[in-house]
N, C-alpha and C. Protein backbone atom coordinates (compact mmCIF):
# COMPACT_ATOMS: atom_id res chain seq x y z
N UNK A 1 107.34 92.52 18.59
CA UNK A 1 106.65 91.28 19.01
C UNK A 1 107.67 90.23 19.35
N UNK A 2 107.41 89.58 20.44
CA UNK A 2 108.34 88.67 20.86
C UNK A 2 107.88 87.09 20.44
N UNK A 3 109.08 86.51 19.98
CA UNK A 3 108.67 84.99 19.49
C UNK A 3 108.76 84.16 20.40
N UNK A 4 107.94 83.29 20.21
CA UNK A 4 107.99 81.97 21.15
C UNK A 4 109.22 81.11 20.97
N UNK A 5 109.52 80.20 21.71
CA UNK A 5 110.44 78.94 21.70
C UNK A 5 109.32 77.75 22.11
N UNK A 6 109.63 77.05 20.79
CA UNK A 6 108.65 75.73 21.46
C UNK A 6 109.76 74.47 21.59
N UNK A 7 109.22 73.97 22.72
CA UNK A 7 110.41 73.00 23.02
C UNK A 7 109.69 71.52 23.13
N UNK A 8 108.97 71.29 22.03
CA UNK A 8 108.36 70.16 21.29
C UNK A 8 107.86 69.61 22.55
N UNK A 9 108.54 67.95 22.69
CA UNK A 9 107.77 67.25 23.87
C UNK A 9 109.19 66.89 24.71
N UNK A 10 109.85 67.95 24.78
CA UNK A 10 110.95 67.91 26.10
C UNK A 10 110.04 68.37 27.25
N UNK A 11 110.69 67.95 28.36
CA UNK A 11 110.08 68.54 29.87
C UNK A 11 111.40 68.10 30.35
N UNK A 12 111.82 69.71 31.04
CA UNK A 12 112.99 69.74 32.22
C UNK A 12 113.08 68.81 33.40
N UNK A 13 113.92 67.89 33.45
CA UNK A 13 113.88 67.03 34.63
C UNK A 13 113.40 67.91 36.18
N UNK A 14 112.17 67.09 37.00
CA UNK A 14 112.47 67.77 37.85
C UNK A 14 113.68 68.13 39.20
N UNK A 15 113.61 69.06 39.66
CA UNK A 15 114.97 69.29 41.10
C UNK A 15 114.91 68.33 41.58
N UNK A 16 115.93 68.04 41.98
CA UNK A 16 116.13 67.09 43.48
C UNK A 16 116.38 68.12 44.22
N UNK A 17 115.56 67.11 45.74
CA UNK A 17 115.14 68.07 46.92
C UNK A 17 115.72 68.94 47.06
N UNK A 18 117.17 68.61 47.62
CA UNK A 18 118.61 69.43 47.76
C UNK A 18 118.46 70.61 46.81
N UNK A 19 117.99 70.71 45.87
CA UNK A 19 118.15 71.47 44.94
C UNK A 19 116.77 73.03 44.68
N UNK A 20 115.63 71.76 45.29
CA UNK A 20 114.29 72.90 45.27
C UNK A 20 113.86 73.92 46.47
N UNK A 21 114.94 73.02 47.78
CA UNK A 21 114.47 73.66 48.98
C UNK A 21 115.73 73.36 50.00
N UNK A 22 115.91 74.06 50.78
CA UNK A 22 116.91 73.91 52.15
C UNK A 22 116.78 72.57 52.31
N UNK A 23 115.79 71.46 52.76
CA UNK A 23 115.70 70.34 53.26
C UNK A 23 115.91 70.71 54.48
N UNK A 24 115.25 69.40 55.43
CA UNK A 24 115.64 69.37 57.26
C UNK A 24 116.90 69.87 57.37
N UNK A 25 116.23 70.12 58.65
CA UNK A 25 118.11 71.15 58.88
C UNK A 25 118.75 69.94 59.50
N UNK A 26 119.34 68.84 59.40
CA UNK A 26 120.33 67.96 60.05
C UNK A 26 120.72 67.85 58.35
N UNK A 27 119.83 67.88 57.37
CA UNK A 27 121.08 68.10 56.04
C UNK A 27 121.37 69.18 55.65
N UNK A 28 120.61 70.83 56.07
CA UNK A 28 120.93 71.50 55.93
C UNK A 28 122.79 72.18 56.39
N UNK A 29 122.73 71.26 58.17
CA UNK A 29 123.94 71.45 58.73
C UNK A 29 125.12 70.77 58.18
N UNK A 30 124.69 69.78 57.98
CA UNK A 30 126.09 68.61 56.89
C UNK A 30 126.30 69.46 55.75
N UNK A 31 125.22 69.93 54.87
CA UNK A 31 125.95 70.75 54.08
C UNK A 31 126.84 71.88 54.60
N UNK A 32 126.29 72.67 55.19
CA UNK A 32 127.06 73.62 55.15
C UNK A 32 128.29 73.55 56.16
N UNK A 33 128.41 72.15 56.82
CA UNK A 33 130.07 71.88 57.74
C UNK A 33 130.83 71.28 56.62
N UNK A 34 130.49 71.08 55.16
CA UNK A 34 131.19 70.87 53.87
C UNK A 34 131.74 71.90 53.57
N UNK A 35 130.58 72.75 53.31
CA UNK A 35 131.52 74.01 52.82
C UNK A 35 132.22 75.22 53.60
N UNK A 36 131.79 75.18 54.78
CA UNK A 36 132.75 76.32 56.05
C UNK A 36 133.91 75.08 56.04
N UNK A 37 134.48 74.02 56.04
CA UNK A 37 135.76 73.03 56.19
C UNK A 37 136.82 74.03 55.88
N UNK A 38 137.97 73.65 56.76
CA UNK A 38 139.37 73.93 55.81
C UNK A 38 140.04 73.17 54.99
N UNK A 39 140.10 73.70 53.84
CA UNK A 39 140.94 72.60 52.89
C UNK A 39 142.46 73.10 52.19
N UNK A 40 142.83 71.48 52.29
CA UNK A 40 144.77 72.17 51.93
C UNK A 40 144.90 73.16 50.76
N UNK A 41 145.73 73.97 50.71
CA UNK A 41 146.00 74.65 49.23
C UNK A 41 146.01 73.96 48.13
N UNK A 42 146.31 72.84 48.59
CA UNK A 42 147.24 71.75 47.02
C UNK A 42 145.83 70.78 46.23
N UNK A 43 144.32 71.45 47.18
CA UNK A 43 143.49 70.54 46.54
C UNK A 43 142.18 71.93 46.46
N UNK A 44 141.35 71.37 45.41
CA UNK A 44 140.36 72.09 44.93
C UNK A 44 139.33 71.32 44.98
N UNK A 45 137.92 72.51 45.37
CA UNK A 45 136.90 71.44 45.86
C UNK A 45 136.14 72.88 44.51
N UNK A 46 135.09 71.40 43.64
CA UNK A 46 133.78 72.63 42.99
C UNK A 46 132.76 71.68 43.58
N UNK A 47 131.29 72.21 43.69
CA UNK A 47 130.50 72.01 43.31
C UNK A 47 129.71 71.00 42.26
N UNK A 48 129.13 69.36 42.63
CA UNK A 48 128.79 69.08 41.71
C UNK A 48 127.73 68.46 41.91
N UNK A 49 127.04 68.21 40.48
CA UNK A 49 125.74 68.10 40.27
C UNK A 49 125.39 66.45 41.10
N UNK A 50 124.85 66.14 42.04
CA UNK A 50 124.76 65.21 43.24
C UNK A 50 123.89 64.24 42.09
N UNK A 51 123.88 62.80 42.49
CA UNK A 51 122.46 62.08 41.77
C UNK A 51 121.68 62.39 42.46
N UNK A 52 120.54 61.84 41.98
CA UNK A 52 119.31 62.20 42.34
C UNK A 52 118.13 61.05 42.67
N UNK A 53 118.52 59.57 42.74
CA UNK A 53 117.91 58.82 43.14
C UNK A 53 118.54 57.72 44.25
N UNK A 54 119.37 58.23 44.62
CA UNK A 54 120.12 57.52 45.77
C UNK A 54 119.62 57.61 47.02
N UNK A 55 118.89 59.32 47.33
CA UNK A 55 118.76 59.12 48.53
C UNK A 55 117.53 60.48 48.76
N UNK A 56 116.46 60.77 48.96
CA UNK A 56 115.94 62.18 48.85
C UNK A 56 116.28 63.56 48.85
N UNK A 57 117.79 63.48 49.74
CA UNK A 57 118.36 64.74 49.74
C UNK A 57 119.76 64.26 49.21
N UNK A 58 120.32 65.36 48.77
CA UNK A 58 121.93 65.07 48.31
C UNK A 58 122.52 66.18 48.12
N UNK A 59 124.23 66.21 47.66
CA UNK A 59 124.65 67.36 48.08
C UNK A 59 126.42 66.58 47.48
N UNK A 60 126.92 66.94 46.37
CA UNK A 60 128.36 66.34 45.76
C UNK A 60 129.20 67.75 45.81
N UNK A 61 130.51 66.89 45.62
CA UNK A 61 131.80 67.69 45.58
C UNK A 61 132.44 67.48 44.94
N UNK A 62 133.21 67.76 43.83
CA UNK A 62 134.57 67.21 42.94
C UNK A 62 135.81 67.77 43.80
N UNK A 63 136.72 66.54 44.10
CA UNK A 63 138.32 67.19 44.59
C UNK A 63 139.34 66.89 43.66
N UNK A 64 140.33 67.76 43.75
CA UNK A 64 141.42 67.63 42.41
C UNK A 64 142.57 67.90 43.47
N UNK A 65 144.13 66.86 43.08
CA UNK A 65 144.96 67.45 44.01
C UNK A 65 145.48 68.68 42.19
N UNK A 66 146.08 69.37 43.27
CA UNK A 66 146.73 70.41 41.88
C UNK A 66 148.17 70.15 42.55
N UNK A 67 149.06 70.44 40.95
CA UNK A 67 150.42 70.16 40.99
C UNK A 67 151.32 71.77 40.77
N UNK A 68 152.02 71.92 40.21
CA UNK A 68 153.05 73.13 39.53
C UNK A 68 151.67 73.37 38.41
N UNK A 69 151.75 74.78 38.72
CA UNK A 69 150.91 75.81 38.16
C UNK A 69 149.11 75.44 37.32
N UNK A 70 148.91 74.66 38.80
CA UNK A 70 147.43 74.22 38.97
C UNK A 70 147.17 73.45 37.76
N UNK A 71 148.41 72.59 37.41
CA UNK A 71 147.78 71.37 36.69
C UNK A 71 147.59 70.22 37.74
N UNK A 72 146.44 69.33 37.35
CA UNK A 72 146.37 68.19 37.75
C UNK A 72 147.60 67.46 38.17
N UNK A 73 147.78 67.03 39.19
CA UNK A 73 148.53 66.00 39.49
C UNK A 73 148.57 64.28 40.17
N UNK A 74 147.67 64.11 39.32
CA UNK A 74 147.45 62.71 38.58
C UNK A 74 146.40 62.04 40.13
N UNK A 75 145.58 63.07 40.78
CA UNK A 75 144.87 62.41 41.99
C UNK A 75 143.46 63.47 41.76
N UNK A 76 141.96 62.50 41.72
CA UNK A 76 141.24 63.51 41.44
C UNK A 76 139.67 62.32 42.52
N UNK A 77 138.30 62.99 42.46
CA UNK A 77 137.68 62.09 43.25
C UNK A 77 136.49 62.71 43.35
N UNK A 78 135.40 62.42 44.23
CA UNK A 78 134.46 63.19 44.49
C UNK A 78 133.86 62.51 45.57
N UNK A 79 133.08 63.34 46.23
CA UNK A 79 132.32 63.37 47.29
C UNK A 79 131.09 63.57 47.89
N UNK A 80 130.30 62.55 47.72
CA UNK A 80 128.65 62.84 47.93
C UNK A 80 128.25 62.52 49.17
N UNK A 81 127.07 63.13 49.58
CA UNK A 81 126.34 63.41 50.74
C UNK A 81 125.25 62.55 50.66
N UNK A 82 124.57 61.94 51.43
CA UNK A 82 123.04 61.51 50.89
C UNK A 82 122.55 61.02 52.45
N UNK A 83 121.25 61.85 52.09
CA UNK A 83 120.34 62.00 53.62
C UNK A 83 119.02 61.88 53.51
N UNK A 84 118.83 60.84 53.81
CA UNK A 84 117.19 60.08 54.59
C UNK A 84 116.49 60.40 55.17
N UNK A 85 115.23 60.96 55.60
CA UNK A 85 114.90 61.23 56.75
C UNK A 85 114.96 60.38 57.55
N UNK A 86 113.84 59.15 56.70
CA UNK A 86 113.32 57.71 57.49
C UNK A 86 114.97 56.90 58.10
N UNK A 87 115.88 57.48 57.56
CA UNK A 87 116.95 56.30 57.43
C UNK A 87 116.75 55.11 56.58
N UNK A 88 118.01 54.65 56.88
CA UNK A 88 117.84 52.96 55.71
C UNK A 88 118.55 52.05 56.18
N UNK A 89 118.03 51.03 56.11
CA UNK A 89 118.19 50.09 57.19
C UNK A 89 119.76 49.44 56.92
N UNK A 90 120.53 49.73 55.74
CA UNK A 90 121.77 49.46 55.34
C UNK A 90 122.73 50.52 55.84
N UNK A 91 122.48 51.56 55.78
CA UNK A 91 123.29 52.99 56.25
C UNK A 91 122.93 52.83 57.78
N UNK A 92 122.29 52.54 58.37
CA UNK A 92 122.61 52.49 60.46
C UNK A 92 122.41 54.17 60.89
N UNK A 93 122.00 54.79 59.87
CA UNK A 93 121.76 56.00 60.38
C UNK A 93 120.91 56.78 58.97
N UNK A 94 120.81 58.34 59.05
CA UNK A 94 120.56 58.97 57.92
C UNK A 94 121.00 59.84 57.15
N UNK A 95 122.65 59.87 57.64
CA UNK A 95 123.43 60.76 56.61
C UNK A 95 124.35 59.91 55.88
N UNK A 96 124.53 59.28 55.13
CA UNK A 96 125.27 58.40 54.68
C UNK A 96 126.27 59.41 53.23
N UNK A 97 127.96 58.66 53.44
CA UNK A 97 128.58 59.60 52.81
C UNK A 97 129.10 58.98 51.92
N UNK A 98 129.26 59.02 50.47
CA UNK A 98 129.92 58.22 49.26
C UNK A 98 130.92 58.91 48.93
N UNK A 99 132.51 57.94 48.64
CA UNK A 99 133.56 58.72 48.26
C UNK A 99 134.36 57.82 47.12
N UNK A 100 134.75 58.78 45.77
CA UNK A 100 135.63 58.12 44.95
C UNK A 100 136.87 58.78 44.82
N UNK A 101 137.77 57.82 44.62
CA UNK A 101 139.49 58.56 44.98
C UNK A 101 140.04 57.35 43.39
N UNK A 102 140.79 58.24 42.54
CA UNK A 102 141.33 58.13 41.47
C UNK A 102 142.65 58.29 41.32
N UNK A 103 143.41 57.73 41.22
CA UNK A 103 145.20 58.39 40.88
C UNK A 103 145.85 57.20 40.45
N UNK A 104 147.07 57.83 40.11
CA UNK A 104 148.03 57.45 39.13
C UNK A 104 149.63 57.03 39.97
N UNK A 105 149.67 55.96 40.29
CA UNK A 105 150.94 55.73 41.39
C UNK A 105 152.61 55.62 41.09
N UNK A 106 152.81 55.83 41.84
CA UNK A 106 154.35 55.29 41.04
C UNK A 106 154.69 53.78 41.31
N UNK A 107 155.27 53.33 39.85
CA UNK A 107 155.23 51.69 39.95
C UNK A 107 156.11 51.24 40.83
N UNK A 108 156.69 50.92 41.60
CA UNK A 108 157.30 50.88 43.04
C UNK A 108 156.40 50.73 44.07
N UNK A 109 155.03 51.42 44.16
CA UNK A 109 154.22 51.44 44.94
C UNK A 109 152.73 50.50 44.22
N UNK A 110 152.78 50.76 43.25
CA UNK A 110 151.42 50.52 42.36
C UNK A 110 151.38 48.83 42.06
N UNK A 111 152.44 48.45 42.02
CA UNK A 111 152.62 46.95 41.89
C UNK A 111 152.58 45.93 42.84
N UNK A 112 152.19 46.98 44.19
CA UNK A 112 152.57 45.85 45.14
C UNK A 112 151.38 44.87 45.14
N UNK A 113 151.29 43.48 45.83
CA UNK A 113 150.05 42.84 45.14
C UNK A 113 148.82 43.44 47.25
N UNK A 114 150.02 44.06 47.95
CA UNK A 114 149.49 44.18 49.18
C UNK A 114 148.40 46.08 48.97
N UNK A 115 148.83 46.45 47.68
CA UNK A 115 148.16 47.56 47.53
C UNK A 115 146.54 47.53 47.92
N UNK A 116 145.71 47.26 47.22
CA UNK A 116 144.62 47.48 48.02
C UNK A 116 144.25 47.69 49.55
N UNK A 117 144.79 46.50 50.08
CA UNK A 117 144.84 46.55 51.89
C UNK A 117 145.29 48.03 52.37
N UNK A 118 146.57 48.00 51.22
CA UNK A 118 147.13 49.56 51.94
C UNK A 118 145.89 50.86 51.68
N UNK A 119 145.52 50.67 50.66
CA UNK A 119 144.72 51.55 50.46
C UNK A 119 143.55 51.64 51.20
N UNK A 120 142.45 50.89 51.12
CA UNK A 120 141.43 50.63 52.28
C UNK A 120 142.28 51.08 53.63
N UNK A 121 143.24 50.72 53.98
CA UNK A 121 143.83 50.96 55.29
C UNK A 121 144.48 52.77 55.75
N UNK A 122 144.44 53.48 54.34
CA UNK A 122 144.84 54.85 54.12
C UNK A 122 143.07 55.30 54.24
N UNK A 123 141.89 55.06 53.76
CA UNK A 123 140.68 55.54 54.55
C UNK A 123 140.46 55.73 55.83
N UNK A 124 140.78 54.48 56.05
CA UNK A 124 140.31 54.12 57.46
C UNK A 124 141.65 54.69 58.64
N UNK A 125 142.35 55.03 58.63
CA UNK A 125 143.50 55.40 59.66
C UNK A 125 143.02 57.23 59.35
N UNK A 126 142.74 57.66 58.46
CA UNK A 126 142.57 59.06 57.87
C UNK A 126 141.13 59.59 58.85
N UNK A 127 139.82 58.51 58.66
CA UNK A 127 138.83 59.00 59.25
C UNK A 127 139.15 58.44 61.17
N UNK A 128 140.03 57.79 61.36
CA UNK A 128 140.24 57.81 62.81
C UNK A 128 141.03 58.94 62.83
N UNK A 129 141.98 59.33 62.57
CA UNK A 129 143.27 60.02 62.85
C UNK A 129 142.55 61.73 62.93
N UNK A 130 141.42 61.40 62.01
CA UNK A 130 140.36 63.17 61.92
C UNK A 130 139.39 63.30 63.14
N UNK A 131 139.12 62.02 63.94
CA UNK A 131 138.32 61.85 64.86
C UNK A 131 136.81 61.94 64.12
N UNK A 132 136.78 61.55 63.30
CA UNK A 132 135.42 61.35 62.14
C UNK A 132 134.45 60.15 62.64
N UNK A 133 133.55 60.05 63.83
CA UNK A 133 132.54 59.24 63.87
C UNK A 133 131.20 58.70 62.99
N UNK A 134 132.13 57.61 62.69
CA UNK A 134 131.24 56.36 61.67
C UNK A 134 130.70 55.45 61.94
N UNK A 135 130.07 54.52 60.98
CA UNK A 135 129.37 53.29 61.08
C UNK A 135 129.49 52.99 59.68
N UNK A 136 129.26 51.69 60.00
CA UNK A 136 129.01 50.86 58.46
C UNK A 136 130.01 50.99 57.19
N UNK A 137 131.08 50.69 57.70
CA UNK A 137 132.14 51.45 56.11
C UNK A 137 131.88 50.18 55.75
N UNK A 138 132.14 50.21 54.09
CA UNK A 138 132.30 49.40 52.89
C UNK A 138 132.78 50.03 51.71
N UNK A 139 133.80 49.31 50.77
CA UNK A 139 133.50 49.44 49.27
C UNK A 139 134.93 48.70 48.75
N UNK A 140 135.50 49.12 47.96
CA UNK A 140 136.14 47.97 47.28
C UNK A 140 137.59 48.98 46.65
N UNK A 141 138.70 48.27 46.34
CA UNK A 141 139.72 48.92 45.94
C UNK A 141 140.13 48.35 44.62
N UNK A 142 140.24 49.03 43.55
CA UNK A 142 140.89 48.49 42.14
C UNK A 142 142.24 48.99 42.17
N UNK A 143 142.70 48.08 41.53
CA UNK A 143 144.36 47.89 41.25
C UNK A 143 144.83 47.43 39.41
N UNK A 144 144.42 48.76 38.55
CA UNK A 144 144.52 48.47 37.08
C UNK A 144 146.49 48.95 36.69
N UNK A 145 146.87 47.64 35.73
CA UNK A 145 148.43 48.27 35.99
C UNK A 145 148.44 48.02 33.95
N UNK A 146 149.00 49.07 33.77
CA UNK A 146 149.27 48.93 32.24
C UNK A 146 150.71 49.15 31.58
N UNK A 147 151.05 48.54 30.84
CA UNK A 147 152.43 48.46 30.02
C UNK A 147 152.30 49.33 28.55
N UNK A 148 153.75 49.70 28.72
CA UNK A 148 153.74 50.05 27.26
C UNK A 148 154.80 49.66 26.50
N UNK A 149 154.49 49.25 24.89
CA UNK A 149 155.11 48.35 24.32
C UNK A 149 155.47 49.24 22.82
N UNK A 150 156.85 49.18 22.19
CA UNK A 150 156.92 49.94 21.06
C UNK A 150 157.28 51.74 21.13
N UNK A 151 157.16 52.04 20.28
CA UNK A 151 157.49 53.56 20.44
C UNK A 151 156.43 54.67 20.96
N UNK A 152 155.08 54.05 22.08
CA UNK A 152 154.49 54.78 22.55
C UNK A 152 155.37 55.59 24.52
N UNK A 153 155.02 56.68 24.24
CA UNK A 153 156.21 57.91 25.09
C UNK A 153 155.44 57.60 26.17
N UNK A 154 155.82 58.15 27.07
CA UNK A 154 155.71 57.66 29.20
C UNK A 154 156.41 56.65 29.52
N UNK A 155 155.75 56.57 31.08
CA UNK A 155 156.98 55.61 31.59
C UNK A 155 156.25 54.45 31.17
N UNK A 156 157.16 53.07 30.93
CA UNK A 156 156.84 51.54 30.79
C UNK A 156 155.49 50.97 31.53
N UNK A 157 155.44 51.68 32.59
CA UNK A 157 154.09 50.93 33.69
C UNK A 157 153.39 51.70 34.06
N UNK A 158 152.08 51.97 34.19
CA UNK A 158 151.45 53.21 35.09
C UNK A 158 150.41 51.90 35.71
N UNK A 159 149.90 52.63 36.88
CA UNK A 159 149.42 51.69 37.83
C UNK A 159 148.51 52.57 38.11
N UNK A 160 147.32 52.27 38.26
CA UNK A 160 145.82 53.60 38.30
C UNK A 160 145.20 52.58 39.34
N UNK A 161 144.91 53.61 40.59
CA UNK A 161 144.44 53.06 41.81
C UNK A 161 142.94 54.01 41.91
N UNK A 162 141.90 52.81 42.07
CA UNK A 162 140.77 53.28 42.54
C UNK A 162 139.96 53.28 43.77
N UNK A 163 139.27 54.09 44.86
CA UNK A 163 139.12 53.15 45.70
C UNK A 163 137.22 53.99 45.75
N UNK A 164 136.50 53.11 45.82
CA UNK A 164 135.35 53.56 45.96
C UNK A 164 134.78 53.20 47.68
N UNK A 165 133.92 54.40 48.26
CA UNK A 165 133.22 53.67 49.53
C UNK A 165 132.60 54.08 50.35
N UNK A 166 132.14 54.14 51.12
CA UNK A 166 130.84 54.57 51.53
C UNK A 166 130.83 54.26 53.40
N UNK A 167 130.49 55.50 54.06
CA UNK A 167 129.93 54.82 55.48
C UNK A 167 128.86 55.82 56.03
N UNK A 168 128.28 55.72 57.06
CA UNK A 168 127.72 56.53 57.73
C UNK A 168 128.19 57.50 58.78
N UNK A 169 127.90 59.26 59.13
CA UNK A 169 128.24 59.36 59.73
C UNK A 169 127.14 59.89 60.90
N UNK A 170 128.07 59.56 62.28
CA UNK A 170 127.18 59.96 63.14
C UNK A 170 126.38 61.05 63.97
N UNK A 171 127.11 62.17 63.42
CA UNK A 171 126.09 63.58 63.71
C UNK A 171 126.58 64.40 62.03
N UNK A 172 125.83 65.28 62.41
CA UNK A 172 125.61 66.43 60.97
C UNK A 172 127.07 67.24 60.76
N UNK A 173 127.86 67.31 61.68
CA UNK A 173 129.04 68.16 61.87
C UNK A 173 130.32 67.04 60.64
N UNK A 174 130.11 67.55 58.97
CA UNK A 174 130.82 66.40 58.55
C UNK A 174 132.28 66.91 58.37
N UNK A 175 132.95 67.97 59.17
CA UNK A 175 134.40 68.77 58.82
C UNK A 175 135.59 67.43 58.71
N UNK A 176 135.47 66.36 59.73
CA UNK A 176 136.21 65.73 59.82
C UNK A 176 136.03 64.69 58.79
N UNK A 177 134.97 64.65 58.16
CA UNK A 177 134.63 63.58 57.49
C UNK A 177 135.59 63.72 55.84
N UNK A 178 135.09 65.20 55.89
CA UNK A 178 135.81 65.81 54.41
C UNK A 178 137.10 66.00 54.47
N UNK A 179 137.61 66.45 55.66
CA UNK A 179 139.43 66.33 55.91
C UNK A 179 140.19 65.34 55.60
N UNK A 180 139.06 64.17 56.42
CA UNK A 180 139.84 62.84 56.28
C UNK A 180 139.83 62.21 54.67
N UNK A 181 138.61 62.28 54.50
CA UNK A 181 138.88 61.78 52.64
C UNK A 181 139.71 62.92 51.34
N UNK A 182 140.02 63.89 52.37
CA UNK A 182 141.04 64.65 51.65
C UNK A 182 142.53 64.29 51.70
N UNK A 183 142.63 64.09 52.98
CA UNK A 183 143.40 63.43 53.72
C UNK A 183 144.33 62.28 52.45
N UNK A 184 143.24 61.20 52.27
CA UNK A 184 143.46 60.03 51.48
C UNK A 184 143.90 60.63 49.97
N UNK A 185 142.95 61.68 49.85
CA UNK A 185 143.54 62.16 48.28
C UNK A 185 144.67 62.47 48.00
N UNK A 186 144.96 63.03 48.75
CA UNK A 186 146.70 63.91 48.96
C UNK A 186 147.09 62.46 49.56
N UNK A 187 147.09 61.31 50.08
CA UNK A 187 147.96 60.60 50.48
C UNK A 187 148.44 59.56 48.87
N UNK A 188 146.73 59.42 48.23
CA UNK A 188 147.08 58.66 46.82
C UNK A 188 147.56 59.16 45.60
N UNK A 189 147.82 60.99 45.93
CA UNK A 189 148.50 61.49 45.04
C UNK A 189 150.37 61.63 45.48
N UNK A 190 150.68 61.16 46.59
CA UNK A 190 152.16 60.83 46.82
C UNK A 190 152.28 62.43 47.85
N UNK A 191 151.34 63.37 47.97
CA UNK A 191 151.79 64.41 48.70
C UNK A 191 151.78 64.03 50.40
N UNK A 192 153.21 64.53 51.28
CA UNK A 192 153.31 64.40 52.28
C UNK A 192 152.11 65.09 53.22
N UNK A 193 151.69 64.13 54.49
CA UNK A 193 150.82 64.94 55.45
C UNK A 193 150.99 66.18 55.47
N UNK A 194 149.76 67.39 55.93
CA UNK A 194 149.57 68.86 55.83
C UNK A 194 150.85 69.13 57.22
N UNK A 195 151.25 69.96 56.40
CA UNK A 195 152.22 70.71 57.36
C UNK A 195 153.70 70.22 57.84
N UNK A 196 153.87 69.12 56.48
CA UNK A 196 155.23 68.59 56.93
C UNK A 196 155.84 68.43 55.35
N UNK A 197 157.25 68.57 55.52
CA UNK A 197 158.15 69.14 54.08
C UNK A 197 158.91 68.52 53.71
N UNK A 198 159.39 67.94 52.70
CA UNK A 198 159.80 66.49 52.47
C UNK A 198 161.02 67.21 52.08
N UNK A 199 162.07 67.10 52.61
CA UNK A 199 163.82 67.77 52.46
C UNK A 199 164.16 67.22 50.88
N UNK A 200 164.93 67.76 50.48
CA UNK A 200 165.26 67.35 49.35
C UNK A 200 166.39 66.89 49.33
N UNK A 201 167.30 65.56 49.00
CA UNK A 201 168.66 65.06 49.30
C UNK A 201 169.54 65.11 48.40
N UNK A 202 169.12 65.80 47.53
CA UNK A 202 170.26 66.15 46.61
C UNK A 202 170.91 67.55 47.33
N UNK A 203 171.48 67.87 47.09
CA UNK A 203 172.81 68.86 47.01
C UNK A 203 172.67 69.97 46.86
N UNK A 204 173.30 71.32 47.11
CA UNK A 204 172.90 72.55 46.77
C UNK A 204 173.55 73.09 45.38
């Protein structure tokens, strides 16, 4: 005889759309120009659980840059999708794309008080330079810098750069969209553009 499980007065949240059914195919296609993309070796994309009241359909990504023997190297972020049918009158269209970029700078760079600009300005040169057609960018750049005082170990300053933000894009094809905010990840984790090798000047 088989026993029951009673699961008192829980009830399983229900799916989001994304989750119960394909959805229209103009988000069906954004998804899947996410996941056919090419992405650099030096970064890892999973699967993640999207919110669910932002937008009717949705569709997230976690990116990690990886360092020497696929540890973290101090740049990590994620990447959400979110699609309207009706549209919304703030997004200028109905695929609207949210991106967070996290890392750890070197203080030389992390201190400058012109950092943010640079940063906002590392999005935006990344989604031109991918040929990524947008509308409506916004969001904001943090600049947190911390000291250390006494016999706690690391270096004296770490400087943790955030940049959160959001635009619309203009057809379903999002390859360039995800390159380019990869683009930025690998640029805020200190790794040189894809396909170019930073000589080393020390000595043999």
């Amino acid at each position: 005889m088989m026993n029951s499980v009673t699961t008192g007065d829980f009830t399983p949240p229900p799916p989001t759309p994304s989750e119960a059914g394909p959805g229209p195919d103009v988000f069906r296609r954004a998804v899947q120009s996410l996941l056919d993309a090419p992405v650099r070796r030096e970064v890892r994309l999973e699967p993640l659980r999207a919110p669910q009241r932002l937008a009717p359909y949705s569709y997230a990504v976690s990116a990690d840059v990886l360092g020497a023997h696929d540890a973290l190297d101090g740049a990590t972020g994620r990447l959400v999708l979110l699609h309207d049918p009706d549209g919304h009158e703030a997004w200028h269209g109905v695929l609207r794309l949210v991106a967070f970029v996290s890392a750890t700078l070197d203080e030389s760079i992390g201190v400058d008080p012109m950092l943010p600009t640079v940063g906002w300005s590392w999005l935006r040169s990344a989604l031109d330079e991918r040929g990524a057609a947008y509308r409506a960018a916004g969001g904001t750049v943090t600049q947190k810098t911390s000291t250390r005082f006494g016999d706690l170990h690391g270096p004296q300053t770490d400087v943790e750069f955030e940049l959160r933000a959001s635009w619309t894009a203009d057809d379903a094809d999002l390859t360039p969209h995800l390159q380019a905010y990869l683009d930025l990840l690998c640029t805020a984790a200190g790794l040189p553009p894809e396909g170019v090798t930073i000589l080393s000047s020390t000595g043999p």
